[in-house]
PDB file of N, CA and C in Angstrom:
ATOM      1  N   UNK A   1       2.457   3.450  -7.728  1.00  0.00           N
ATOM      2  CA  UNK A   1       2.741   2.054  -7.418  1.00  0.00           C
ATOM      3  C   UNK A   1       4.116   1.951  -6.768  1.00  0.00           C
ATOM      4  N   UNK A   2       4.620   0.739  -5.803  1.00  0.00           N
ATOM      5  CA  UNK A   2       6.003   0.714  -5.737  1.00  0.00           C
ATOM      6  C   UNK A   2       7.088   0.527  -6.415  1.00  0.00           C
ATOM      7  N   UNK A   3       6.746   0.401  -7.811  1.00  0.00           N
ATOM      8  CA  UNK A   3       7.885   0.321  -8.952  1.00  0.00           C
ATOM      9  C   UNK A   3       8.321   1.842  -8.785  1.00  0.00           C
ATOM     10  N   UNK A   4       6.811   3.034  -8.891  1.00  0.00           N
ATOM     11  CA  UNK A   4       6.842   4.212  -9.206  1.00  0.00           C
ATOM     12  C   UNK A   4       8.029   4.574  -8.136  1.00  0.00           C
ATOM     13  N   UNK A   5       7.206   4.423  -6.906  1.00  0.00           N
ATOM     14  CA  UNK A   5       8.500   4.847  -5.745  1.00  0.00           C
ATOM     15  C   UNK A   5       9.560   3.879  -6.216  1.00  0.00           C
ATOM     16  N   UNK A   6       9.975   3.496  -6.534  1.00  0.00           N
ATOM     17  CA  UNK A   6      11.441   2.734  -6.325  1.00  0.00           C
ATOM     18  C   UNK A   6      12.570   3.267  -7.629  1.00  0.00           C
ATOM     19  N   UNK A   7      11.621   3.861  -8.393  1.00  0.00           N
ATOM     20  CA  UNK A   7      12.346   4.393 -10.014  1.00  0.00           C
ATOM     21  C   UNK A   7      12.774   5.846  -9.956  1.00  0.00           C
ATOM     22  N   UNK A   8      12.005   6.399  -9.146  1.00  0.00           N
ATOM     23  CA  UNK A   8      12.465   7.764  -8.621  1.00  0.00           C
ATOM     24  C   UNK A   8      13.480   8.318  -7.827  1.00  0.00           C
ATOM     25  N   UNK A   9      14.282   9.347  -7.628  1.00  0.00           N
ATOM     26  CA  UNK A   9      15.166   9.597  -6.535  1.00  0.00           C
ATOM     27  C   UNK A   9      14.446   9.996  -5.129  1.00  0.00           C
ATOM     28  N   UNK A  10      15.556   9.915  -3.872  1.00  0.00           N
ATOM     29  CA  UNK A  10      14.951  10.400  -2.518  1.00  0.00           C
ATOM     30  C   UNK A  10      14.019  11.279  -2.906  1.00  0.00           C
ATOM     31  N   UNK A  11      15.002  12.378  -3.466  1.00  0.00           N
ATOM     32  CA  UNK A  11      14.539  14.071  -3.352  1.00  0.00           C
ATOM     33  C   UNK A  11      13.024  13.844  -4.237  1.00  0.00           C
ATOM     34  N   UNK A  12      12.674  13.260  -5.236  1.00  0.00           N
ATOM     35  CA  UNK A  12      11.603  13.157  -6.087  1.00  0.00           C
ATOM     36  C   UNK A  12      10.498  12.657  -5.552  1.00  0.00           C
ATOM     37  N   UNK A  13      10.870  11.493  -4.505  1.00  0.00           N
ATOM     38  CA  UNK A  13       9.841  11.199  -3.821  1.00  0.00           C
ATOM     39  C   UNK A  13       9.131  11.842  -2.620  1.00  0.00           C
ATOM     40  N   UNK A  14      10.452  12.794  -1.938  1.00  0.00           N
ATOM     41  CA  UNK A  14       9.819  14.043  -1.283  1.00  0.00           C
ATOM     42  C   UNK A  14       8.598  15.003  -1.818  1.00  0.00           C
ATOM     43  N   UNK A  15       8.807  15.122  -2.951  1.00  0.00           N
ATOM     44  CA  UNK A  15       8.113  16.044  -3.636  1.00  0.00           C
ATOM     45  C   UNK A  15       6.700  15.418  -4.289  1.00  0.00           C
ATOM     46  N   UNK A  16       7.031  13.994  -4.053  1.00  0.00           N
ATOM     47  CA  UNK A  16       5.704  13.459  -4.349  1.00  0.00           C
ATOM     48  C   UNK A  16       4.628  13.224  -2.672  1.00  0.00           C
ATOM     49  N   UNK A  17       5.621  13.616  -2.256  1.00  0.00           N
ATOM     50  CA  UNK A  17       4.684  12.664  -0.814  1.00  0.00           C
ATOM     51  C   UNK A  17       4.294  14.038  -0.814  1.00  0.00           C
ATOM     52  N   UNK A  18       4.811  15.549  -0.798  1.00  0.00           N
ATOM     53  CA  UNK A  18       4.094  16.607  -0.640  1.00  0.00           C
ATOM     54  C   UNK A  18       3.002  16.914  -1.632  1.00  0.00           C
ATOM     55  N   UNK A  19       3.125  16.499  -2.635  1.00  0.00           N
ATOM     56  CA  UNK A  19       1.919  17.038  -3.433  1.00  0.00           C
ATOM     57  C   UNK A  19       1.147  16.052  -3.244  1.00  0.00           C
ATOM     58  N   UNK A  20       1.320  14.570  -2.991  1.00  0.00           N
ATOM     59  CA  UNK A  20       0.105  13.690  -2.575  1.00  0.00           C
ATOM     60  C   UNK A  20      -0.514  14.322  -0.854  1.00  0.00           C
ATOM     61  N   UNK A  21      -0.018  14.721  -0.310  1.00  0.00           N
ATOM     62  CA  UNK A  21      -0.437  15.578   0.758  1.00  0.00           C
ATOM     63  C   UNK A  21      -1.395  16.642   0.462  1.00  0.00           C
ATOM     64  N   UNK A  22      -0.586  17.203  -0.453  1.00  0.00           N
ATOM     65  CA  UNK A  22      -1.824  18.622  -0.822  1.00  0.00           C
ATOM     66  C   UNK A  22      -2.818  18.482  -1.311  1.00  0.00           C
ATOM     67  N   UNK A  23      -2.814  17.647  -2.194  1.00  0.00           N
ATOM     68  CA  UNK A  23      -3.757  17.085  -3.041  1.00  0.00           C
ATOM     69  C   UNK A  23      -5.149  16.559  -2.236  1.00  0.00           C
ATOM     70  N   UNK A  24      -4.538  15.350  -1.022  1.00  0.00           N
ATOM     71  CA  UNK A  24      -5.666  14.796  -0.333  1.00  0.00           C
ATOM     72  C   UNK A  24      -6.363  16.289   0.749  1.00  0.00           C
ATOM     73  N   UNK A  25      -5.708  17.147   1.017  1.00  0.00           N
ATOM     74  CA  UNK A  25      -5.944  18.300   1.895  1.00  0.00           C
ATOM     75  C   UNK A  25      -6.960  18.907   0.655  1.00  0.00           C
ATOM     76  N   UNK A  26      -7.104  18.666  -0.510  1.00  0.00           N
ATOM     77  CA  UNK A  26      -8.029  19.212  -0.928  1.00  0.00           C
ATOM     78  C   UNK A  26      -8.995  18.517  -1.549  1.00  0.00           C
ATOM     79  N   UNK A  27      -9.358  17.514  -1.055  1.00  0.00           N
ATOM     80  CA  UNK A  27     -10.465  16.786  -1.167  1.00  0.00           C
ATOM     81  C   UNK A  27     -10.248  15.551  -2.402  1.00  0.00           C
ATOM     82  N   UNK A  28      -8.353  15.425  -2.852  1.00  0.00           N
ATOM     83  CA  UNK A  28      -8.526  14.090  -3.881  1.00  0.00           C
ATOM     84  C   UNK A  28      -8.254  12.848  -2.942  1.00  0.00           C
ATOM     85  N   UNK A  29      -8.731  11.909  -3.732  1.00  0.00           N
ATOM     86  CA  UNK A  29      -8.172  10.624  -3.215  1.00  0.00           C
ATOM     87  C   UNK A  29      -7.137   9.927  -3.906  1.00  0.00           C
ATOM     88  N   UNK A  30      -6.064   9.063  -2.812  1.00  0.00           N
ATOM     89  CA  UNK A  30      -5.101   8.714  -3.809  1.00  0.00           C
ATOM     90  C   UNK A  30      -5.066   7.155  -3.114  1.00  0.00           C
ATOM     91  N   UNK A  31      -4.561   7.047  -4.310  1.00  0.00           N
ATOM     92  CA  UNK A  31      -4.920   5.115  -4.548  1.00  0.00           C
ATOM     93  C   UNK A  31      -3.281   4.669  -4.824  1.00  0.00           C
ATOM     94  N   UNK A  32      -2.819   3.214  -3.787  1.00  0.00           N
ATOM     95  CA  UNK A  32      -1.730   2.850  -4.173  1.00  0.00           C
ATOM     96  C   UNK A  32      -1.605   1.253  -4.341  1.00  0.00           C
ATOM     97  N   UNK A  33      -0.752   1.013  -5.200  1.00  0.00           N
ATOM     98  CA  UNK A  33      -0.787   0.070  -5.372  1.00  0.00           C
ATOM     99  C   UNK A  33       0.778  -0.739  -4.980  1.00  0.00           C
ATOM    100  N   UNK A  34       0.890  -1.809  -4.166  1.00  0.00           N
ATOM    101  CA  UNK A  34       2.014  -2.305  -3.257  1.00  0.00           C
ATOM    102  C   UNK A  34       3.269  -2.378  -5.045  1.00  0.00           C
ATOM    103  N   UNK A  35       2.902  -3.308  -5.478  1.00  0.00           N
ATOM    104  CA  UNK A  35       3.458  -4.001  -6.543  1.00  0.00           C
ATOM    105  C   UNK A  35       5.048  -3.640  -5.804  1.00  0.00           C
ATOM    106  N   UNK A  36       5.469  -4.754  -5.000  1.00  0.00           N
ATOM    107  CA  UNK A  36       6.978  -4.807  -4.283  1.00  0.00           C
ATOM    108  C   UNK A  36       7.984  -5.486  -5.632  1.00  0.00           C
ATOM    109  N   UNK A  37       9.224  -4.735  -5.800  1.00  0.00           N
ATOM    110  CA  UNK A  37      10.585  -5.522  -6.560  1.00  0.00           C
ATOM    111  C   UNK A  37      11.264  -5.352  -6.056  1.00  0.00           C
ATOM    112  N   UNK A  38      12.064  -6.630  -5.268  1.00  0.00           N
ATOM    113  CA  UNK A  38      13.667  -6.060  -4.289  1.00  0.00           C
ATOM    114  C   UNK A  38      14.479  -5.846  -5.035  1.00  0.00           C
ATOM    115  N   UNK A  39      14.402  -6.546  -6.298  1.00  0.00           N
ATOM    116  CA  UNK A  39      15.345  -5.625  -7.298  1.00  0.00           C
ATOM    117  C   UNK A  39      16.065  -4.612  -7.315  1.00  0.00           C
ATOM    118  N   UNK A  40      14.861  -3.573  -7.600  1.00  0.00           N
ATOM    119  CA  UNK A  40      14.903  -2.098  -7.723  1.00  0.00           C
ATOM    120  C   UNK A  40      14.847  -1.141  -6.543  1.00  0.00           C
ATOM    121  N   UNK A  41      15.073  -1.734  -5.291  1.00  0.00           N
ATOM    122  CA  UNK A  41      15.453  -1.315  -4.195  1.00  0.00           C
ATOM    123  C   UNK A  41      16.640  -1.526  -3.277  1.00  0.00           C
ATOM    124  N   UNK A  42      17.942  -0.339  -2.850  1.00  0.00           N
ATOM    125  CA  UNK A  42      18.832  -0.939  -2.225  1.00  0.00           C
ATOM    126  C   UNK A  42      18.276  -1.728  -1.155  1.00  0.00           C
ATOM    127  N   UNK A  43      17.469  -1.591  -0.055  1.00  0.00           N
ATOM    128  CA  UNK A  43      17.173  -2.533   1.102  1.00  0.00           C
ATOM    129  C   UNK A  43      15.741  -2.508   1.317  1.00  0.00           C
ATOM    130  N   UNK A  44      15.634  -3.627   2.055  1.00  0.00           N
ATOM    131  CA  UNK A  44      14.440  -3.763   2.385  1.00  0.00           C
ATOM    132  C   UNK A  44      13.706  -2.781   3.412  1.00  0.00           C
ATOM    133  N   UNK A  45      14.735  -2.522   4.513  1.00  0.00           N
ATOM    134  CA  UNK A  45      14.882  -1.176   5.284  1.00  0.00           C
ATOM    135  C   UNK A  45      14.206  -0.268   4.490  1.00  0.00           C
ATOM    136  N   UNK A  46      14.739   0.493   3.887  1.00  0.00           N
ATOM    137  CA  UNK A  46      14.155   1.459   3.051  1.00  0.00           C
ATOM    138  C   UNK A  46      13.285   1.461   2.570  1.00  0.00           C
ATOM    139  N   UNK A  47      12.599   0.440   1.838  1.00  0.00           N
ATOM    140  CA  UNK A  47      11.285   0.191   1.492  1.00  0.00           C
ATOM    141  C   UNK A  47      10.684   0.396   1.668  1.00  0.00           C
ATOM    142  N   UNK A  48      10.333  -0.575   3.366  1.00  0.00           N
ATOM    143  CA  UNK A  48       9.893  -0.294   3.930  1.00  0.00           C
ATOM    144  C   UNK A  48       9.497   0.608   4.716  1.00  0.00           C
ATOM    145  N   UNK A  49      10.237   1.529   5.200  1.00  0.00           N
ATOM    146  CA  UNK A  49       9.857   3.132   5.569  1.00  0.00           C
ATOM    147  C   UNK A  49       9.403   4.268   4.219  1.00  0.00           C
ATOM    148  N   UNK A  50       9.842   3.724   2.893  1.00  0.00           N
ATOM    149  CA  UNK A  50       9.229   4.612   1.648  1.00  0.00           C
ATOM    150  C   UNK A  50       8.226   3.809   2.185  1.00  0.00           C
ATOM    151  N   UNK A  51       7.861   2.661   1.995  1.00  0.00           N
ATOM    152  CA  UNK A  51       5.935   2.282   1.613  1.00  0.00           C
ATOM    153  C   UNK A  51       5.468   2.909   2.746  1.00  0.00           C
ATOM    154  N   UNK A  52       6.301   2.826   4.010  1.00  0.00           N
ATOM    155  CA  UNK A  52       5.156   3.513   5.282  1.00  0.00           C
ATOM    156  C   UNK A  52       4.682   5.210   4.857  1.00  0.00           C
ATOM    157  N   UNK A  53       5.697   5.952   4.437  1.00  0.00           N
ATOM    158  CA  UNK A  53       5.224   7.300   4.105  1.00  0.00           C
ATOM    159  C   UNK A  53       4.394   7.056   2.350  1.00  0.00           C
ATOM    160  N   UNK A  54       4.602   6.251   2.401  1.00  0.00           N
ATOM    161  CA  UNK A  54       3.373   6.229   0.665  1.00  0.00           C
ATOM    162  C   UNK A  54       1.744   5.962   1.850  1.00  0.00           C
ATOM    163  N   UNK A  55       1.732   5.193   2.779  1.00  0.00           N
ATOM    164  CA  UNK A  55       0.646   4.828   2.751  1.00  0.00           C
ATOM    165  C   UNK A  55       0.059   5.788   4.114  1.00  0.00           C
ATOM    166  N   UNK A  56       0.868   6.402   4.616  1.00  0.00           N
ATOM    167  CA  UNK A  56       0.560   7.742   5.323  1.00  0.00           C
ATOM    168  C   UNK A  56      -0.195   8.713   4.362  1.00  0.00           C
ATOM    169  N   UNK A  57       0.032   8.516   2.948  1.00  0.00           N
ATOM    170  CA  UNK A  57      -0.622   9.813   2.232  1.00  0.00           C
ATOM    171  C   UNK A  57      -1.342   9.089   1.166  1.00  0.00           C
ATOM    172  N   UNK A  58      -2.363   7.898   1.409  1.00  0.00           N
ATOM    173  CA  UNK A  58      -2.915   6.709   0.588  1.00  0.00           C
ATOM    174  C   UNK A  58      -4.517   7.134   1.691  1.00  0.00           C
ATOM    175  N   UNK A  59      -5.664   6.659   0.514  1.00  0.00           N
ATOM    176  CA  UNK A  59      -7.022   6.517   1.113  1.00  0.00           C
ATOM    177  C   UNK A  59      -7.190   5.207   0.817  1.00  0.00           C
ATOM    178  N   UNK A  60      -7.053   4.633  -0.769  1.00  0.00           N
ATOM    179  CA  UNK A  60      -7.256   2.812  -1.092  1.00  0.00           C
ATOM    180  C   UNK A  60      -5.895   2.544  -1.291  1.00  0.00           C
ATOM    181  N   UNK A  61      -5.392   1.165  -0.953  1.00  0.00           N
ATOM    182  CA  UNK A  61      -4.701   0.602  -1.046  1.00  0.00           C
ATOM    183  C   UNK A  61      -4.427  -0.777  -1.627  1.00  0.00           C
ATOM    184  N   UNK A  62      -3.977  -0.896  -2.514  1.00  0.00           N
ATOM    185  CA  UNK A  62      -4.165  -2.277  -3.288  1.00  0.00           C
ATOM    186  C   UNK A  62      -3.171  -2.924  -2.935  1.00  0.00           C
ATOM    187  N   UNK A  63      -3.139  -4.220  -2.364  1.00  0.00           N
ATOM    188  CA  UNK A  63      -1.927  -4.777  -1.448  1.00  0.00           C
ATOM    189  C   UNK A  63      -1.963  -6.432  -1.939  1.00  0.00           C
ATOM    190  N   UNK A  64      -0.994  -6.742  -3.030  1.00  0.00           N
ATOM    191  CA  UNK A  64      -0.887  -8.466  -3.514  1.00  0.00           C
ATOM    192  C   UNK A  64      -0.098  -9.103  -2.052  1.00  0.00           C
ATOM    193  N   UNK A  65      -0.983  -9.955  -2.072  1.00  0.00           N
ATOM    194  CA  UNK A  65      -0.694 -10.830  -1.105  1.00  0.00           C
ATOM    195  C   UNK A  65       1.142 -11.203  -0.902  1.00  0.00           C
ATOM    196  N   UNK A  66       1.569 -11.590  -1.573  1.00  0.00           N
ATOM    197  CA  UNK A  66       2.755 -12.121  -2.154  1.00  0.00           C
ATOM    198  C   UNK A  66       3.600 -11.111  -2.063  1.00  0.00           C
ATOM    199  N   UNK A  67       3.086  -9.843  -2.423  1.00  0.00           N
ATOM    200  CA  UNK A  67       4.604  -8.758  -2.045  1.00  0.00           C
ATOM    201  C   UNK A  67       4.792  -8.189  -1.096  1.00  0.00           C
ATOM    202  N   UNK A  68       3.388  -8.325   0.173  1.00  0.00           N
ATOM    203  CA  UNK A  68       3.157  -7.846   1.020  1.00  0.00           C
ATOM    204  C   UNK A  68       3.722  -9.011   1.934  1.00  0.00           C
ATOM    205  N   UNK A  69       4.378 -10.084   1.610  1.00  0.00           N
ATOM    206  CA  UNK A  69       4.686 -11.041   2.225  1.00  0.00           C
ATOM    207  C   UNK A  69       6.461 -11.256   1.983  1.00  0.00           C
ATOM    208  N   UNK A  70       6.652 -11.085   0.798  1.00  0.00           N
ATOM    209  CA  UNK A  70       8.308 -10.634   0.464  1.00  0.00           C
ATOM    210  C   UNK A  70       8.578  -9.308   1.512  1.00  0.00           C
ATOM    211  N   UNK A  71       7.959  -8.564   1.701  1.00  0.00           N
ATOM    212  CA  UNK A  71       8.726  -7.237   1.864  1.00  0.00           C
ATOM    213  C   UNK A  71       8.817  -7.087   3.411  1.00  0.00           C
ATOM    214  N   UNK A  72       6.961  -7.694   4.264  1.00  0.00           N
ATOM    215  CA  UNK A  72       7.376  -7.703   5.816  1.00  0.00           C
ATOM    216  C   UNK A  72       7.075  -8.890   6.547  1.00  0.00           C
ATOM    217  N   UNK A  73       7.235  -9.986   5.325  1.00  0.00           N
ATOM    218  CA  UNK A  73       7.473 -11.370   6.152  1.00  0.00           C
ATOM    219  C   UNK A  73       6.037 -12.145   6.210  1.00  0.00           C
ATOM    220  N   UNK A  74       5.866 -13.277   5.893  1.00  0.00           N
ATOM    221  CA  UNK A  74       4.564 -13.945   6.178  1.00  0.00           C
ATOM    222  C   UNK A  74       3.811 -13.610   7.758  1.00  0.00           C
ATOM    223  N   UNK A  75       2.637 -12.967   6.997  1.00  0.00           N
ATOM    224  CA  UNK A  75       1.848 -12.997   7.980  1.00  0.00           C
ATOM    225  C   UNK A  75       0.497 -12.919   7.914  1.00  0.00           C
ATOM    226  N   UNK A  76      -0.278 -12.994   9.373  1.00  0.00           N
ATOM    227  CA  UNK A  76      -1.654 -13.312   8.851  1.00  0.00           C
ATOM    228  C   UNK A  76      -2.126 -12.246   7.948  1.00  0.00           C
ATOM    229  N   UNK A  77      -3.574 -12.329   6.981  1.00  0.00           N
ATOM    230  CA  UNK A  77      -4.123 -11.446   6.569  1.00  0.00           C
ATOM    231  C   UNK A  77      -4.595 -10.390   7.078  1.00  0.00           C
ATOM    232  N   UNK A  78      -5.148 -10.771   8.338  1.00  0.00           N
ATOM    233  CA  UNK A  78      -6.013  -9.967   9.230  1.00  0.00           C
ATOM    234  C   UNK A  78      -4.707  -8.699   9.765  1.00  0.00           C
ATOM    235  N   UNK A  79      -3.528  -8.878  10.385  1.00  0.00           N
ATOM    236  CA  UNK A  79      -2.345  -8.141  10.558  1.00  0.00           C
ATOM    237  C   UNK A  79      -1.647  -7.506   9.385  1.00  0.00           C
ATOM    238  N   UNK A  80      -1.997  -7.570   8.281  1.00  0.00           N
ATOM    239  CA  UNK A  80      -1.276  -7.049   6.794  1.00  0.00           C
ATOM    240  C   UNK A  80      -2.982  -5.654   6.948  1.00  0.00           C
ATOM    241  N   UNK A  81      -3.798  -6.236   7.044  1.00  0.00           N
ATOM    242  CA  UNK A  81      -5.208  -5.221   6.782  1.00  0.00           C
ATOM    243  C   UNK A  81      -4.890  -4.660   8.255  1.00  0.00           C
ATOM    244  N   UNK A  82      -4.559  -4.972   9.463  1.00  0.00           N
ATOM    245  CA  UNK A  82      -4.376  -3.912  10.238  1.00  0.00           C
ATOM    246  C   UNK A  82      -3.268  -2.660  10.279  1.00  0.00           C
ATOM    247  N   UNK A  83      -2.098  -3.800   9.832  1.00  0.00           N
ATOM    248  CA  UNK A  83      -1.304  -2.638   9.591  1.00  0.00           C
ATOM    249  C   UNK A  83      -1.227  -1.571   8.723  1.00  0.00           C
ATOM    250  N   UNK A  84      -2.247  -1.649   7.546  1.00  0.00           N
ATOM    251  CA  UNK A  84      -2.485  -0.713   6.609  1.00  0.00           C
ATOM    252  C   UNK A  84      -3.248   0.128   6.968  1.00  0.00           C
ATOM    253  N   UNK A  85      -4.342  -0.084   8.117  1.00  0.00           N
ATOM    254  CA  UNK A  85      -5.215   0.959   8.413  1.00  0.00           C
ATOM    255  C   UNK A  85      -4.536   1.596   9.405  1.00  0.00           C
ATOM    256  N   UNK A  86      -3.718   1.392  10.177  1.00  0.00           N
ATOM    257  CA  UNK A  86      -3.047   1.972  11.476  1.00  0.00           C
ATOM    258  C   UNK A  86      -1.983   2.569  10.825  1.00  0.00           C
ATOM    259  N   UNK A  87      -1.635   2.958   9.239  1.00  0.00           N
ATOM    260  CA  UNK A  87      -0.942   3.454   8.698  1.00  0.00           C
ATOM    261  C   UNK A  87      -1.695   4.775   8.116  1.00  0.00           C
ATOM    262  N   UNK A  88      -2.994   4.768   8.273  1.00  0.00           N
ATOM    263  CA  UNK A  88      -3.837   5.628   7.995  1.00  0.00           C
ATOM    264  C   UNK A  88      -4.864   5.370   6.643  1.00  0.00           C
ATOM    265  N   UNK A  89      -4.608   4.223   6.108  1.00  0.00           N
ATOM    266  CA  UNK A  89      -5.264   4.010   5.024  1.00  0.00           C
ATOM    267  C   UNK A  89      -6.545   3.426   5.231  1.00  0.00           C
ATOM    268  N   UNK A  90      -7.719   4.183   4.809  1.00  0.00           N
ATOM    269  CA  UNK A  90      -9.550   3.767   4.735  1.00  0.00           C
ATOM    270  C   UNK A  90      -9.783   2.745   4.144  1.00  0.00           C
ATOM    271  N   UNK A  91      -9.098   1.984   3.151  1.00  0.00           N
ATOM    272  CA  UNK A  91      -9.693   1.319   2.384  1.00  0.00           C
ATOM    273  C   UNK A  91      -8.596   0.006   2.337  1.00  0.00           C
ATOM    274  N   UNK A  92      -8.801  -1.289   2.336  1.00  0.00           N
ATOM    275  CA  UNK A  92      -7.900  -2.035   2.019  1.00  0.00           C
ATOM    276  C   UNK A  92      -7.782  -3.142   0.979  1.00  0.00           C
ATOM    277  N   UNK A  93      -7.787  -3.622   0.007  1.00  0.00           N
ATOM    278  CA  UNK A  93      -7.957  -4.070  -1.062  1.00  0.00           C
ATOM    279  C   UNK A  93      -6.883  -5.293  -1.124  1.00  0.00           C
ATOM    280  N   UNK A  94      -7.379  -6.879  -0.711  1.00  0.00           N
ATOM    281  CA  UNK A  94      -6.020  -7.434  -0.303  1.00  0.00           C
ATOM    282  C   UNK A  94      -6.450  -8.395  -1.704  1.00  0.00           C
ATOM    283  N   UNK A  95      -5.464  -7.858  -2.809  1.00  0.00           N
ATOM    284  CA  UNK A  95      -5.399  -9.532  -4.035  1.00  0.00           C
ATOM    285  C   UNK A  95      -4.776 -10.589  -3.244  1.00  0.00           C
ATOM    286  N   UNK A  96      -5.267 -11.419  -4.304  1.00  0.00           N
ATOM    287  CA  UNK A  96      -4.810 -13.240  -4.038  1.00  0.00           C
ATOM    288  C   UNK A  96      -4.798 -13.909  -4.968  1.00  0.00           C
ATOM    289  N   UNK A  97      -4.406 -13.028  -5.888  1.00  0.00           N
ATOM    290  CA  UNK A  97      -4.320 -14.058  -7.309  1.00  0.00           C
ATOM    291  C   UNK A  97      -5.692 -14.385  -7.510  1.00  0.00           C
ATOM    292  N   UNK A  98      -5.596 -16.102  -7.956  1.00  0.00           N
ATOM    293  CA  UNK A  98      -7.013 -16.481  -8.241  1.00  0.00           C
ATOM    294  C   UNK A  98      -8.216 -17.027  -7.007  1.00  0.00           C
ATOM    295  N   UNK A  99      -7.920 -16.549  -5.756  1.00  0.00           N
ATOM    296  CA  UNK A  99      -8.591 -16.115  -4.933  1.00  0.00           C
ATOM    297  C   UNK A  99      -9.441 -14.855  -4.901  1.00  0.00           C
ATOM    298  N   UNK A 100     -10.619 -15.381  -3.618  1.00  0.00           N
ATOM    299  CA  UNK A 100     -11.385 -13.453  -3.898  1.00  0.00           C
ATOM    300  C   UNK A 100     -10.740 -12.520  -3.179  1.00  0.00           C
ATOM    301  N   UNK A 101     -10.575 -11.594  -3.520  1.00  0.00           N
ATOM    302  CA  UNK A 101     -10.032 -10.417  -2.880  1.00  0.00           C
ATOM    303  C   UNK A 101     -11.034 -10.061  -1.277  1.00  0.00           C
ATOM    304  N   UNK A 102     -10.109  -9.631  -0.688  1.00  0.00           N
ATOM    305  CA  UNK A 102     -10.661  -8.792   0.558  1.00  0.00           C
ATOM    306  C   UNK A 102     -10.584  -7.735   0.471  1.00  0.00           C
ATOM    307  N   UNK A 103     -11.818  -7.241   1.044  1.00  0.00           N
ATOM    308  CA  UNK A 103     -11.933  -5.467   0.851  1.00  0.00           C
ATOM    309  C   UNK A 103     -12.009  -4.884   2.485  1.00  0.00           C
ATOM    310  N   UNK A 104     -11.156  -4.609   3.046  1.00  0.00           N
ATOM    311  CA  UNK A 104     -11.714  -3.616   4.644  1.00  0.00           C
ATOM    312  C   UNK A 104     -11.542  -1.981   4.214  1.00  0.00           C
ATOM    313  N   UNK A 105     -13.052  -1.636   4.775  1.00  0.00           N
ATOM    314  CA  UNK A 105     -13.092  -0.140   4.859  1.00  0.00           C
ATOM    315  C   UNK A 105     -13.133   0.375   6.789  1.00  0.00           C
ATOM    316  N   UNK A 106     -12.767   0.914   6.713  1.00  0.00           N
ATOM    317  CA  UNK A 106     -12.521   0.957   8.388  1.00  0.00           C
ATOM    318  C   UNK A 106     -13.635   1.238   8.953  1.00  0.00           C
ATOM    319  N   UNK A 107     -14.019   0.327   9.965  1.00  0.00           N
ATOM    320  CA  UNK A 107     -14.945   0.794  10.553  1.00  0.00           C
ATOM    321  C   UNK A 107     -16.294  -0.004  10.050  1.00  0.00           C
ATOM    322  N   UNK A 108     -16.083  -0.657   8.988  1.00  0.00           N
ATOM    323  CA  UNK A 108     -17.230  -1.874   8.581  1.00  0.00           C
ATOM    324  C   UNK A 108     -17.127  -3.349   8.821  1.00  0.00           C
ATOM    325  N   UNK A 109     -17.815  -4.140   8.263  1.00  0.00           N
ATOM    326  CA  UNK A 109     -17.083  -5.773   7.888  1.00  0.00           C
ATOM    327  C   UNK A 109     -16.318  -5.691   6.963  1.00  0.00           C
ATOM    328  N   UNK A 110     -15.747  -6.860   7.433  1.00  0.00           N
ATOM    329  CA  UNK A 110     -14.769  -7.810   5.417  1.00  0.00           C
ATOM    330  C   UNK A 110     -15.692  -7.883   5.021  1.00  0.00           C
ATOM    331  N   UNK A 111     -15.270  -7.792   3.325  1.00  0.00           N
ATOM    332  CA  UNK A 111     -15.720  -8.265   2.314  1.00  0.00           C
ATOM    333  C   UNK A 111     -14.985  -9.167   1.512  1.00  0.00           C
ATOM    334  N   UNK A 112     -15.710  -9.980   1.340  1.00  0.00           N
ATOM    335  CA  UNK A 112     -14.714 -11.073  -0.143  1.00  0.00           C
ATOM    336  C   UNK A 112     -15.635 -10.990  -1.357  1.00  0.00           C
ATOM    337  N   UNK A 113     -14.719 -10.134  -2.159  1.00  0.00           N
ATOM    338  CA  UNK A 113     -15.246 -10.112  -4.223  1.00  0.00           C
ATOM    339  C   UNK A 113     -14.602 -10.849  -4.790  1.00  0.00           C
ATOM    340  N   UNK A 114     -15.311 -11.983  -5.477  1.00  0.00           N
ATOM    341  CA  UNK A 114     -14.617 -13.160  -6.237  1.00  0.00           C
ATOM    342  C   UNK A 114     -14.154 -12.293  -7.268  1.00  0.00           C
ATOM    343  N   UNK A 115     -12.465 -12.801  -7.645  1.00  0.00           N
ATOM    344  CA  UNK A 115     -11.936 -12.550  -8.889  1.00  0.00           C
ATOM    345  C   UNK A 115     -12.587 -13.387 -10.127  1.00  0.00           C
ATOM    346  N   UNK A 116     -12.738 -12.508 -11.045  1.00  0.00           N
ATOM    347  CA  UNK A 116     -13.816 -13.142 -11.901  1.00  0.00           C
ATOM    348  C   UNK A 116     -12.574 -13.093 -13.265  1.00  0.00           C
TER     349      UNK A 116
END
C-alpha cells in the first residue's frame, strides 16, 4: 500500500521494487493499493515518482478516488484509469466510497460493482 511505501527507507524500497519485479517475472501477481498520506511523505514530487515505480511493478491496482485526487490533482476518472494503465497496470479498481466502484481491465469495457 502507499503507507507501506512511505514507512520504508529509499534503499528499502529499492529492494522492494526488485523483488516485486522478480516475483511478477515469475508468474506472481502483485496488487496495490493507492491509500495516499502527505503526512508521511516529504513531497508530493516524490510520491509521486515512488507511486509511478510501484505501479510499473503492479498487475491490480486499487485506486480511492480521493487520494488519487490529493496526490495528482482533480481529474477526470476516465484520465486517473488511463494513467494507470499507461503505467503498465492490467487491472484498475477505482473506489468511491459509497459509490460503485469501476473496474478497467485493459483491453475490455468498464465495469461498475455496486459497493454493497
Amino acid at each position: 500500500s502507499g503507507i507501506s511505501l512511505a514507512i520504508l527507507s529509499p534503499a528499502s524500497r529499492d529492494k522492494l521494487f526488485t523483488l516485486l519485479r522478480e516475483y511478477r517475472a515469475n508468474g506472481g501477481k502483485v496488487i496495490f493499493d493507492n491509500n495516499y498520506r502527505p503526512r508521511l511523505w516529504a513531497s508530493q514530487a516524490e510520491t509521486q515518482q515512488v507511486y509511478q515505480e510501484m505501479l510499473a511493478c503492479t498487475d491490480i491496482a486499487f485506486l480511492t478516488l480521493d487520494d488519487e485526487d490529493a496526490l495528482w490533482g482533480e481529474k477526470p476518472v476516465a484520465e486517473v484509469i488511463a494513467r494507470t494503465h499507461a503505467a503498465g497496470v492490467e487491472e484498475v479498481v477505482v473506489k468511491r466510497g459509497a459509490d460503485a466502484c469501476l473496474v478497467s481491465v485493459s483491453g475490455q469495457p468498464l465495469r461498475e460493482v455496486p459497493a454493497v
